[in-house]
PDB file of N, CA and C in Angstrom:
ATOM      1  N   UNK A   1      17.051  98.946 208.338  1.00  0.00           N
ATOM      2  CA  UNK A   1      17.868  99.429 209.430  1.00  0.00           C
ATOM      3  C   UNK A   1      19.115  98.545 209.566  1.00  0.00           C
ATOM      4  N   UNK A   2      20.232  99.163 209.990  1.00  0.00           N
ATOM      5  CA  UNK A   2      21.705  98.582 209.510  1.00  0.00           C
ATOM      6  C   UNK A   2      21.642  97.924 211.159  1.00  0.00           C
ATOM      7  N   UNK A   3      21.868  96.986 211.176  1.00  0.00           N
ATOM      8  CA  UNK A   3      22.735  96.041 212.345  1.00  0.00           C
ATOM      9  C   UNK A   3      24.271  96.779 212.911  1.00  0.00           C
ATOM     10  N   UNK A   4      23.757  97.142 214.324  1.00  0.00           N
ATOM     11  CA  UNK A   4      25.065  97.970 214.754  1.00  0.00           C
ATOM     12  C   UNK A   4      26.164  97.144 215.413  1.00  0.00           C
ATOM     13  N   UNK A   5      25.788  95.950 216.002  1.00  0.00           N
ATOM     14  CA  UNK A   5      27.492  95.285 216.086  1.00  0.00           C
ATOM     15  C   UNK A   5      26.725  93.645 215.580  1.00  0.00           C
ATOM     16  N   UNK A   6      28.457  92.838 215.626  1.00  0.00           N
ATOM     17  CA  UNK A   6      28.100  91.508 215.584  1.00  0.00           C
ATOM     18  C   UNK A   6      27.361  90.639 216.475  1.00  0.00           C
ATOM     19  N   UNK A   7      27.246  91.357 217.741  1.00  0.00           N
ATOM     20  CA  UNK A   7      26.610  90.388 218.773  1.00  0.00           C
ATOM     21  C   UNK A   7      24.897  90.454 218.479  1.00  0.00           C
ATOM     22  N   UNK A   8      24.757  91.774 218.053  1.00  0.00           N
ATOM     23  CA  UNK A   8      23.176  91.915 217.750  1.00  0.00           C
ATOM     24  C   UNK A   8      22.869  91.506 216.611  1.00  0.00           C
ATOM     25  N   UNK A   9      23.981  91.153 215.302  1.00  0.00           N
ATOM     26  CA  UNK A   9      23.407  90.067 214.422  1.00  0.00           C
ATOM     27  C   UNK A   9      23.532  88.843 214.868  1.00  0.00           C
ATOM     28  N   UNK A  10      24.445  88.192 215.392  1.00  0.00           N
ATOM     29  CA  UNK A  10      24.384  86.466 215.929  1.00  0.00           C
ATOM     30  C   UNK A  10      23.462  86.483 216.700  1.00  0.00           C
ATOM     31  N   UNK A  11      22.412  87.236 217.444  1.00  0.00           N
ATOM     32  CA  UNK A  11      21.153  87.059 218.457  1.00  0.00           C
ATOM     33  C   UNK A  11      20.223  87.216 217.867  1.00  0.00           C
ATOM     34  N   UNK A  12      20.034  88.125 217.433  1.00  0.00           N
ATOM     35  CA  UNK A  12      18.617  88.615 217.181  1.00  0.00           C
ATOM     36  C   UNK A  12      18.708  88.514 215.340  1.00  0.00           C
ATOM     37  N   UNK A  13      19.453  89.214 214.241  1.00  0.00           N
ATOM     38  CA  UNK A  13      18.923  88.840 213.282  1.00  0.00           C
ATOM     39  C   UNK A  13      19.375  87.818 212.462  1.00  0.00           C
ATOM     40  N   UNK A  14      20.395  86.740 212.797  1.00  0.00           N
ATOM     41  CA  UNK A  14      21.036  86.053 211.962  1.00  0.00           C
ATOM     42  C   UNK A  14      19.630  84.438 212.129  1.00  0.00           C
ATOM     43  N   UNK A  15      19.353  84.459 213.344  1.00  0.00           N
ATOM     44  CA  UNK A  15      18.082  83.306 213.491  1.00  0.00           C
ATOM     45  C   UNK A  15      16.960  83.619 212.602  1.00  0.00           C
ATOM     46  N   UNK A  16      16.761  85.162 212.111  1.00  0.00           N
ATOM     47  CA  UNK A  16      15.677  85.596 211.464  1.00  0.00           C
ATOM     48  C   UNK A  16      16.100  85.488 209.886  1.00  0.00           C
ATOM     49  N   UNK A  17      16.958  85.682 209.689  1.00  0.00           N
ATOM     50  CA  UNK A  17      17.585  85.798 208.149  1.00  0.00           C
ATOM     51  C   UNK A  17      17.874  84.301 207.714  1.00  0.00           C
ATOM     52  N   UNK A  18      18.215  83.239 208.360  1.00  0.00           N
ATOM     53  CA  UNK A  18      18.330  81.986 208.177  1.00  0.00           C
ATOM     54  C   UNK A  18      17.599  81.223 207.527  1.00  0.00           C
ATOM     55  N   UNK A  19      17.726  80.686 206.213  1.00  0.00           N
ATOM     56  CA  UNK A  19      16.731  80.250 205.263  1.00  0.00           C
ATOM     57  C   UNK A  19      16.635  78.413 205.542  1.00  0.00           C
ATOM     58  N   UNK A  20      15.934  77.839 206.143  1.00  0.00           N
ATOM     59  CA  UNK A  20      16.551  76.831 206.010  1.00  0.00           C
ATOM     60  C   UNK A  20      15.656  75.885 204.714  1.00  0.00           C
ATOM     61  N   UNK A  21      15.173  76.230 204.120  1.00  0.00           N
ATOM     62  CA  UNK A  21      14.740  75.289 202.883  1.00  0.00           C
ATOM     63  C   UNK A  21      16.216  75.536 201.877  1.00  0.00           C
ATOM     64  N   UNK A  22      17.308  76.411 201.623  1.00  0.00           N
ATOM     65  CA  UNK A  22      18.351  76.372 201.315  1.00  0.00           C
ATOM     66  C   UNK A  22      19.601  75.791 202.317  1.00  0.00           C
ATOM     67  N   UNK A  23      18.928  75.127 203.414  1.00  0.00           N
ATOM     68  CA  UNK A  23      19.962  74.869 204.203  1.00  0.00           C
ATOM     69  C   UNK A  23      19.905  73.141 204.279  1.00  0.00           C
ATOM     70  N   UNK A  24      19.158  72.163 203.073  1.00  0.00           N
ATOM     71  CA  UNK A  24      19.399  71.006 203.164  1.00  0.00           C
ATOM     72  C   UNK A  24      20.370  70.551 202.493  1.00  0.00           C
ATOM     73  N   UNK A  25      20.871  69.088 203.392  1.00  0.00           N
ATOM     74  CA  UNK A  25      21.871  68.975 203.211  1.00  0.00           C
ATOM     75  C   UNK A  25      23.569  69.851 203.237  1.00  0.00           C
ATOM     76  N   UNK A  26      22.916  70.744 204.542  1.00  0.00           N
ATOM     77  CA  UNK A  26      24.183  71.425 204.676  1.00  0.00           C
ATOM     78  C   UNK A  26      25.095  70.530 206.046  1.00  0.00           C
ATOM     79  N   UNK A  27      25.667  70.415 206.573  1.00  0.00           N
ATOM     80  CA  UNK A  27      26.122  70.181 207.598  1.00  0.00           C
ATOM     81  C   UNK A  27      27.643  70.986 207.603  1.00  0.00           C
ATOM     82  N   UNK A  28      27.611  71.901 209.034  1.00  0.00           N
ATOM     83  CA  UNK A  28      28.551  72.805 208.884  1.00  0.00           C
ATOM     84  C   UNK A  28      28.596  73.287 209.976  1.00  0.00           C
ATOM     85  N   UNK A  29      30.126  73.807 211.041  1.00  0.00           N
ATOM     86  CA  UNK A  29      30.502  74.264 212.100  1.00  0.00           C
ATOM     87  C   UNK A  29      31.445  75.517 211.509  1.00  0.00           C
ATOM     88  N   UNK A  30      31.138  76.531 211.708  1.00  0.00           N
ATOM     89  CA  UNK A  30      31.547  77.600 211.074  1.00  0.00           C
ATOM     90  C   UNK A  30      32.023  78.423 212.545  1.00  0.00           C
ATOM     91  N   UNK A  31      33.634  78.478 212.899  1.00  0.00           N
ATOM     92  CA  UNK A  31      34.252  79.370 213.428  1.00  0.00           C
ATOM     93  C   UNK A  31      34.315  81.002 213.324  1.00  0.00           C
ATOM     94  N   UNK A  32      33.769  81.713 213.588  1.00  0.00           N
ATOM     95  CA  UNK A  32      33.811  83.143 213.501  1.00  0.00           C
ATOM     96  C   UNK A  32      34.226  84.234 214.653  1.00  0.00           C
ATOM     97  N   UNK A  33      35.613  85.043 214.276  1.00  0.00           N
ATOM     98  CA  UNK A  33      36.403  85.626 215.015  1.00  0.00           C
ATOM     99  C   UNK A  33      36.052  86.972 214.768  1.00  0.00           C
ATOM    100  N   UNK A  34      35.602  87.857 215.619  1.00  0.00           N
ATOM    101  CA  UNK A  34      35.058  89.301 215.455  1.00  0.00           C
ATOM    102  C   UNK A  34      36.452  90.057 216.012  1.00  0.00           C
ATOM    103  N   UNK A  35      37.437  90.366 215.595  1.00  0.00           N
ATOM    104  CA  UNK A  35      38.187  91.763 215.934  1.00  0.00           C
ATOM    105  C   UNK A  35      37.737  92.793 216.415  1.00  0.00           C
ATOM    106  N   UNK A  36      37.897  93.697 217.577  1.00  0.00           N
ATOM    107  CA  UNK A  36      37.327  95.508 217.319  1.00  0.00           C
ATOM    108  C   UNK A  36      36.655  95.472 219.109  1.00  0.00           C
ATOM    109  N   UNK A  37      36.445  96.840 219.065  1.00  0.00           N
ATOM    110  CA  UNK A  37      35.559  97.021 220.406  1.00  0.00           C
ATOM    111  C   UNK A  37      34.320  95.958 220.498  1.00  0.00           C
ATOM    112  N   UNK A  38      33.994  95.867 219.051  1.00  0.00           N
ATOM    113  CA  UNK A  38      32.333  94.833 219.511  1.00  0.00           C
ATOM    114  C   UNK A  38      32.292  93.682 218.823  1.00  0.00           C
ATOM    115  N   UNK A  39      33.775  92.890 218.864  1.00  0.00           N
ATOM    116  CA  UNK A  39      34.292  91.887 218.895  1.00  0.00           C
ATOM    117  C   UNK A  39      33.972  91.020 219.690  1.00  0.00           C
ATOM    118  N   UNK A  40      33.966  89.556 219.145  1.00  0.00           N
ATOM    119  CA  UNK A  40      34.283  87.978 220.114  1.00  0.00           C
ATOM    120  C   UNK A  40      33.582  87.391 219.056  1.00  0.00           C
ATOM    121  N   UNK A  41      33.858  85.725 219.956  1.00  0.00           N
ATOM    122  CA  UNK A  41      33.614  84.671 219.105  1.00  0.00           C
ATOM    123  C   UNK A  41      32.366  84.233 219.755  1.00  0.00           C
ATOM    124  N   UNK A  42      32.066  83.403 217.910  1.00  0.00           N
ATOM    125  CA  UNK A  42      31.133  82.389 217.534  1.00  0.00           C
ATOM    126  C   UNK A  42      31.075  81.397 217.214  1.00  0.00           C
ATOM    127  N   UNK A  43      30.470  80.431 217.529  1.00  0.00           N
ATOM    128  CA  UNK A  43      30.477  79.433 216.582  1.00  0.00           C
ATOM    129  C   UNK A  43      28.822  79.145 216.433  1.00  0.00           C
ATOM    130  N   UNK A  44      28.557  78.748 214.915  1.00  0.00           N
ATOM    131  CA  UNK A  44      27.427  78.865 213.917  1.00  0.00           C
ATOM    132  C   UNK A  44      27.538  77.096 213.556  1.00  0.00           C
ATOM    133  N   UNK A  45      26.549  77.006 214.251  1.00  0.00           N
ATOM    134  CA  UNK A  45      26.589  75.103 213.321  1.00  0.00           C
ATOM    135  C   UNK A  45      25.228  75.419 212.243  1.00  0.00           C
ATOM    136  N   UNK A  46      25.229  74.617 211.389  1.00  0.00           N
ATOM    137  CA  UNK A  46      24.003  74.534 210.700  1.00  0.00           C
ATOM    138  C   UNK A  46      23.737  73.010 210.103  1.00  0.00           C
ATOM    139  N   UNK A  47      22.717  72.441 210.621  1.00  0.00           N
ATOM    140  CA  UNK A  47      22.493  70.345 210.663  1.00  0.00           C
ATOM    141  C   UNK A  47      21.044  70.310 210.448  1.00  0.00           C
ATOM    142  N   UNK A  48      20.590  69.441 209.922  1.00  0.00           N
ATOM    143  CA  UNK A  48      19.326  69.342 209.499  1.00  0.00           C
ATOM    144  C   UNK A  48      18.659  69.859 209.301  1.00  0.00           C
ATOM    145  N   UNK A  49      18.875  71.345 208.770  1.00  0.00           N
ATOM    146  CA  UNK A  49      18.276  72.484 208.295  1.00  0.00           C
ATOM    147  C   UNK A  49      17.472  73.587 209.418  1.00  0.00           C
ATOM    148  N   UNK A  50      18.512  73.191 210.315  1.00  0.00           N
ATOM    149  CA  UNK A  50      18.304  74.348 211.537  1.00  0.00           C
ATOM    150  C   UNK A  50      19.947  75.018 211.787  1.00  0.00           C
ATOM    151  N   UNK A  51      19.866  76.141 212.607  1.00  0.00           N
ATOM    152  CA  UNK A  51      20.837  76.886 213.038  1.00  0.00           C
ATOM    153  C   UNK A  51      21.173  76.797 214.250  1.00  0.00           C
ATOM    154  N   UNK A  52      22.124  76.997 214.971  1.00  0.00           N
ATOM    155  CA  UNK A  52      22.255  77.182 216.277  1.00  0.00           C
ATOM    156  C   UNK A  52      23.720  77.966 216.540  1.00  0.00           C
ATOM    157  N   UNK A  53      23.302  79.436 217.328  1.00  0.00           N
ATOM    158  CA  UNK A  53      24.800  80.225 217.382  1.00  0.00           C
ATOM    159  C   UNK A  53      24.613  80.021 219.370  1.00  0.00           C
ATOM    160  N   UNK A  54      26.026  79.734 218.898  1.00  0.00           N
ATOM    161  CA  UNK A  54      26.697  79.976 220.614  1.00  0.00           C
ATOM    162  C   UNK A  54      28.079  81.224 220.502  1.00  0.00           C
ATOM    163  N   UNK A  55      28.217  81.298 221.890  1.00  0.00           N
ATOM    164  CA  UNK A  55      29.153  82.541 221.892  1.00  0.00           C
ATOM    165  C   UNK A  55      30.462  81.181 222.318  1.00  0.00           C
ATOM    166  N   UNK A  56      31.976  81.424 221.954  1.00  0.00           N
ATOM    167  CA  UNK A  56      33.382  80.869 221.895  1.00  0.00           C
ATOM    168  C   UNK A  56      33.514  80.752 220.864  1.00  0.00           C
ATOM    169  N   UNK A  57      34.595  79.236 221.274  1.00  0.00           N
ATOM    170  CA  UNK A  57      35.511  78.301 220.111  1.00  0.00           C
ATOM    171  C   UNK A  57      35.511  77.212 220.034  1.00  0.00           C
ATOM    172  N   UNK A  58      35.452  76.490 219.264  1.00  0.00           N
ATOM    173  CA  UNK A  58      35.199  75.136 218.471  1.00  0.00           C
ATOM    174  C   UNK A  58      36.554  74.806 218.012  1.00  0.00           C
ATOM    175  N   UNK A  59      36.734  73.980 218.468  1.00  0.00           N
ATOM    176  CA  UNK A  59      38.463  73.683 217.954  1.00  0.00           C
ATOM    177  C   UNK A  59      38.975  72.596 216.763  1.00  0.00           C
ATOM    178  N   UNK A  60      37.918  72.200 216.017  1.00  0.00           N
ATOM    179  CA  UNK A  60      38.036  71.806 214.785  1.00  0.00           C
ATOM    180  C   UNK A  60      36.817  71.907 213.498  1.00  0.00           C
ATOM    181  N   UNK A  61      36.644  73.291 213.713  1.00  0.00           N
ATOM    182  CA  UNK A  61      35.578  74.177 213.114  1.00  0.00           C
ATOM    183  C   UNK A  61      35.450  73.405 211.188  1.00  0.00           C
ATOM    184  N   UNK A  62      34.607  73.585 210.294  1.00  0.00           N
ATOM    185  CA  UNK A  62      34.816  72.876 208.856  1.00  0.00           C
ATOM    186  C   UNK A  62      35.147  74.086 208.466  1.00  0.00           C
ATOM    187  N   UNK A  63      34.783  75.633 208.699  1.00  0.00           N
ATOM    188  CA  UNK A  63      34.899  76.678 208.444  1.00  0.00           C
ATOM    189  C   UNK A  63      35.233  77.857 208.987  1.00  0.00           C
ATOM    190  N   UNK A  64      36.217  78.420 208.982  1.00  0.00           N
ATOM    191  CA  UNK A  64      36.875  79.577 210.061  1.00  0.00           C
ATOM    192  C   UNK A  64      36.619  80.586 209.334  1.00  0.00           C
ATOM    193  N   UNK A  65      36.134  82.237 209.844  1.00  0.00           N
ATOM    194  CA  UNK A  65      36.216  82.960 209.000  1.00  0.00           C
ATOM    195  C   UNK A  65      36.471  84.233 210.388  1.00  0.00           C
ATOM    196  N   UNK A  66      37.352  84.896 209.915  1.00  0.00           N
ATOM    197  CA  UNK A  66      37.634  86.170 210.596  1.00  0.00           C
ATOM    198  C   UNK A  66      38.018  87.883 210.408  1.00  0.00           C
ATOM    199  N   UNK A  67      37.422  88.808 210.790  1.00  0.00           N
ATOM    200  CA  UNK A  67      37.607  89.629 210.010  1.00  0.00           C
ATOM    201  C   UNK A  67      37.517  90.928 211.692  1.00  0.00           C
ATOM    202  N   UNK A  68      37.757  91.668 210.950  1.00  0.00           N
ATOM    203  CA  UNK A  68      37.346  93.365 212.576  1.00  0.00           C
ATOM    204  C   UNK A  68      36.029  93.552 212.593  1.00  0.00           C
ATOM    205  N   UNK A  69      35.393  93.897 213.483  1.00  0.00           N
ATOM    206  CA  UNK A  69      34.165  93.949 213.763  1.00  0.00           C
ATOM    207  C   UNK A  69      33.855  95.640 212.645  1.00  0.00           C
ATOM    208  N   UNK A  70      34.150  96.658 212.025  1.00  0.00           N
ATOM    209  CA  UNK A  70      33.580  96.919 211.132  1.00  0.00           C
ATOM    210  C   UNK A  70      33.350  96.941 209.813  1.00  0.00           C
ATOM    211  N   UNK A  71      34.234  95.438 209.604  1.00  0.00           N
ATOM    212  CA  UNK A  71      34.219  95.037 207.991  1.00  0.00           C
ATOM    213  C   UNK A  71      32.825  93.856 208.279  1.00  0.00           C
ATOM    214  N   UNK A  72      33.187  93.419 209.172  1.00  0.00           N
ATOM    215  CA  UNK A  72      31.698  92.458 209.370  1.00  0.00           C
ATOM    216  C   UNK A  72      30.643  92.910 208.950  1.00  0.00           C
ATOM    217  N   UNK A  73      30.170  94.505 209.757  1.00  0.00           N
ATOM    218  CA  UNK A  73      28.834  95.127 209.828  1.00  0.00           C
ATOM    219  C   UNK A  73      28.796  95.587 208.513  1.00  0.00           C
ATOM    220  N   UNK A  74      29.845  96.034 208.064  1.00  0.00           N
ATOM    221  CA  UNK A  74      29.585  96.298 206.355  1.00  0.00           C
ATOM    222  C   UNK A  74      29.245  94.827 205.265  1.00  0.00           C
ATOM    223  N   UNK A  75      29.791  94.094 205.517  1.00  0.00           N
ATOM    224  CA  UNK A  75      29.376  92.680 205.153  1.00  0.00           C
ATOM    225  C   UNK A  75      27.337  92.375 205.172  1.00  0.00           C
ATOM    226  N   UNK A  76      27.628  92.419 206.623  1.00  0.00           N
ATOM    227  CA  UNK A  76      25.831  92.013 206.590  1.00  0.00           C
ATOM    228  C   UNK A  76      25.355  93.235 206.275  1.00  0.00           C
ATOM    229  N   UNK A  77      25.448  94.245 206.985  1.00  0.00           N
ATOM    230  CA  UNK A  77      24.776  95.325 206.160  1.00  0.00           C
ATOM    231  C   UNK A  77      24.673  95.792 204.488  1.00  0.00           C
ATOM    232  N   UNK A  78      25.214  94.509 204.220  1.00  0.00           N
ATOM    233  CA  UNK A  78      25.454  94.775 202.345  1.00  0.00           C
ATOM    234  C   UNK A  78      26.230  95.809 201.870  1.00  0.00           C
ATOM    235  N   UNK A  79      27.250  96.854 202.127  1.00  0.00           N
ATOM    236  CA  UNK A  79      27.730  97.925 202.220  1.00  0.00           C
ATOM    237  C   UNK A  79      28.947  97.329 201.303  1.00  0.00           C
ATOM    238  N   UNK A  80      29.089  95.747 201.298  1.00  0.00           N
ATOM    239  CA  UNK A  80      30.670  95.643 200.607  1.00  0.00           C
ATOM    240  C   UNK A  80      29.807  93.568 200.638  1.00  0.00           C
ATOM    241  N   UNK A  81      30.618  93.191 199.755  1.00  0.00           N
ATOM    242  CA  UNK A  81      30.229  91.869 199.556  1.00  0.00           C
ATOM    243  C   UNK A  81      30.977  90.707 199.782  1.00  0.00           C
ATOM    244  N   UNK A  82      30.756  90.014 200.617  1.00  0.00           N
ATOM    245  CA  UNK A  82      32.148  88.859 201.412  1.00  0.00           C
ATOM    246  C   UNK A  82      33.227  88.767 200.657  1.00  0.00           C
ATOM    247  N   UNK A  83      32.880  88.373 199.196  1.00  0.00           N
ATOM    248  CA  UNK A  83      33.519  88.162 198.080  1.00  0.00           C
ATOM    249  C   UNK A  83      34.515  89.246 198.102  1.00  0.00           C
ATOM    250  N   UNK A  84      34.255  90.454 197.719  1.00  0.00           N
ATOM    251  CA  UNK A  84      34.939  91.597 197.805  1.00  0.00           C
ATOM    252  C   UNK A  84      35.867  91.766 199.327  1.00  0.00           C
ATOM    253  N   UNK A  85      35.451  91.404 200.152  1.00  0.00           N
ATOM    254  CA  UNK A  85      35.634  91.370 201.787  1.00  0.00           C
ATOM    255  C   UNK A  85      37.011  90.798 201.955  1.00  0.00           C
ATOM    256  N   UNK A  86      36.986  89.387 200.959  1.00  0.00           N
ATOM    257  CA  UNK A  86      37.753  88.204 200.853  1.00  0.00           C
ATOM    258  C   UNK A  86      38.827  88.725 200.041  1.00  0.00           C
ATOM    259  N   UNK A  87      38.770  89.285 199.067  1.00  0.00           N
ATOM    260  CA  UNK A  87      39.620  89.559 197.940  1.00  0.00           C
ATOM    261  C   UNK A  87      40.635  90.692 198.384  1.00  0.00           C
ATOM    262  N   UNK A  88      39.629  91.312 199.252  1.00  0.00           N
ATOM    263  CA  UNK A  88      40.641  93.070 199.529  1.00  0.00           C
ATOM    264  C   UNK A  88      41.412  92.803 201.112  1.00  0.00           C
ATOM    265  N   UNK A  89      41.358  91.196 201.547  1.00  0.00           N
ATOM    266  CA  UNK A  89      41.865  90.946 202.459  1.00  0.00           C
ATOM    267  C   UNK A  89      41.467  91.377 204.003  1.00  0.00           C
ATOM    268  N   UNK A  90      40.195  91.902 203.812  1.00  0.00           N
ATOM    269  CA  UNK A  90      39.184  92.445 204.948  1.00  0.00           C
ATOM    270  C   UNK A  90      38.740  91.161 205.266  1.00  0.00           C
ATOM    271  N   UNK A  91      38.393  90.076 204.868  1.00  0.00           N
ATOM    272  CA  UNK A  91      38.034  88.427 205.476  1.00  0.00           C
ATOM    273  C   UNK A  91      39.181  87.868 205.250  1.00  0.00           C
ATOM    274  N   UNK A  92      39.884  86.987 206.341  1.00  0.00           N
ATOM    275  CA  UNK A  92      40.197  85.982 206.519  1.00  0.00           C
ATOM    276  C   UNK A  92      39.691  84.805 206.626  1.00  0.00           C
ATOM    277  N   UNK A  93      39.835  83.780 205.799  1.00  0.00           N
ATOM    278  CA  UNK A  93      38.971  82.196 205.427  1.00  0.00           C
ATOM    279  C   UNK A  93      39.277  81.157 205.523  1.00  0.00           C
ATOM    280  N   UNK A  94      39.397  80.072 206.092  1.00  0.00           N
ATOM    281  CA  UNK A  94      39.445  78.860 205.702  1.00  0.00           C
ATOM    282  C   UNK A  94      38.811  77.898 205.485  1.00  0.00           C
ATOM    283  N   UNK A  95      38.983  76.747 204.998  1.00  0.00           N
ATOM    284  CA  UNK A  95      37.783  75.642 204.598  1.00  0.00           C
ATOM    285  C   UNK A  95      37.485  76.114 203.075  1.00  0.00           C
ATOM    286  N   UNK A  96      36.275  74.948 202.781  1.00  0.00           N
ATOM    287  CA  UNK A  96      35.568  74.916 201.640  1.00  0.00           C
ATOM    288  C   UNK A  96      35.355  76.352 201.286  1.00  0.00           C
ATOM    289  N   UNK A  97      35.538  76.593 200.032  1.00  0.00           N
ATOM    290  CA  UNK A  97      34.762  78.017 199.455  1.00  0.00           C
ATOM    291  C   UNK A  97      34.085  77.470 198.570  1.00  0.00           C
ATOM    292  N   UNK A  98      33.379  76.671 198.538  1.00  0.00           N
ATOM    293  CA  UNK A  98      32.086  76.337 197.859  1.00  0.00           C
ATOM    294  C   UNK A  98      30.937  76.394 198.700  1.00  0.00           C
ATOM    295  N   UNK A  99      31.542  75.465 200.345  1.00  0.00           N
ATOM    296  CA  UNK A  99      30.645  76.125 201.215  1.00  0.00           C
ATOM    297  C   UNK A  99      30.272  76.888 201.562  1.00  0.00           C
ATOM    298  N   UNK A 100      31.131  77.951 201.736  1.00  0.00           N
ATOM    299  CA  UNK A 100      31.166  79.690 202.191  1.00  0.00           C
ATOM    300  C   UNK A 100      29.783  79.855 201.445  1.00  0.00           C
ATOM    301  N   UNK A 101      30.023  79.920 200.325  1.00  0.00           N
ATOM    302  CA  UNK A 101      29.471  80.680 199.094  1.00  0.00           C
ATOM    303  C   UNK A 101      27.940  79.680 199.392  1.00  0.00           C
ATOM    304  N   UNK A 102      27.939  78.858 199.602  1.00  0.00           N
ATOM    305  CA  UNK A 102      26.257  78.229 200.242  1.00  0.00           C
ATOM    306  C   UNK A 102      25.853  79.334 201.549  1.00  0.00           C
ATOM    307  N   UNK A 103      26.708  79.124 202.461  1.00  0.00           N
ATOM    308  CA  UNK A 103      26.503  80.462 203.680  1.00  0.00           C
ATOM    309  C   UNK A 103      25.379  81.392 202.970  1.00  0.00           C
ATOM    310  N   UNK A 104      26.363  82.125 202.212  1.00  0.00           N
ATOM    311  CA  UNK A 104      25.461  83.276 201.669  1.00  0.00           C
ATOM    312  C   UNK A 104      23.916  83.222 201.084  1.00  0.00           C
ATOM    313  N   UNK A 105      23.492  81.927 200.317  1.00  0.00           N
ATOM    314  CA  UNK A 105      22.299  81.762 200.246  1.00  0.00           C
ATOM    315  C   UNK A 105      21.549  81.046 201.165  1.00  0.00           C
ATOM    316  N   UNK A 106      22.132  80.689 202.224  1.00  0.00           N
ATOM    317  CA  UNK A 106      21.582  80.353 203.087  1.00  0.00           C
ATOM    318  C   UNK A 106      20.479  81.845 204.631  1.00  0.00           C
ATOM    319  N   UNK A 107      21.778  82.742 203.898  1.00  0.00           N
ATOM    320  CA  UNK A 107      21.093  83.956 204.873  1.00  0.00           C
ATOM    321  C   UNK A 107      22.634  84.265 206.067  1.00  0.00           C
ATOM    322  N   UNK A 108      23.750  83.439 205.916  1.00  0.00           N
ATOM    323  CA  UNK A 108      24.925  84.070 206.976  1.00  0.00           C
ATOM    324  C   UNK A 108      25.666  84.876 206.492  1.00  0.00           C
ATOM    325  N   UNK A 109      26.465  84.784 205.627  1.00  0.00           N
ATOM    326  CA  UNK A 109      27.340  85.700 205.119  1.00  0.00           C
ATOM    327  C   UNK A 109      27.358  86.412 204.057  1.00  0.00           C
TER     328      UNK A 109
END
């Protein structure tokens, strides 16, 4: 079943999808800007191989990523692939893209 906005993945399934035996040695504050009717911000830390999402802004985030709230849902819903997301200019990024690309096996992006 497809995840219908971003707020109901940062609550309910992004804590469930979160791998953290791939999440050692991560340390990471990840800025995320939702565009669209079911838009707003996040911020995603991930530290000692736990998660923790709050709703705002973090003002010196390691990782910013922003996009409209229905390129997101196609994102997690697997419908299109960050990578692809990134390339066709549907994600906006900053920071490490080595990290990003940990995100993804970690279970966020």
């Amino acid at each position: 079943m497809d995840v219908e906005t971003p707020r109901e993945f940062f609550e309910k399934v992004l804590p469930k999808r979160f791998n953290p035996s791939r999440a050692a040695g991560v340390d990471v504050i990840v800025q995320v800007n939702i565009d669209g009717p079911y838009g707003g911000e996040w911020i995603v830390t991930i530290k000692n191989e736990k998660i923790q999402v709050t709703e705002g802004t973090y003002s010196s985030p390691t990782l910013f990523v922003k996009m409209k709230d229905k390129d997101f849902l196609d994102v997690i819903n697997d419908k299109i692939s960050g990578q692809k997301a990134f390339l066709t200019g549907r994600l906006q990024f900053k920071g490490s893209l080595s990290l990003a690309l940990k995100l993804k096996e970690i279970g966020f992006l």
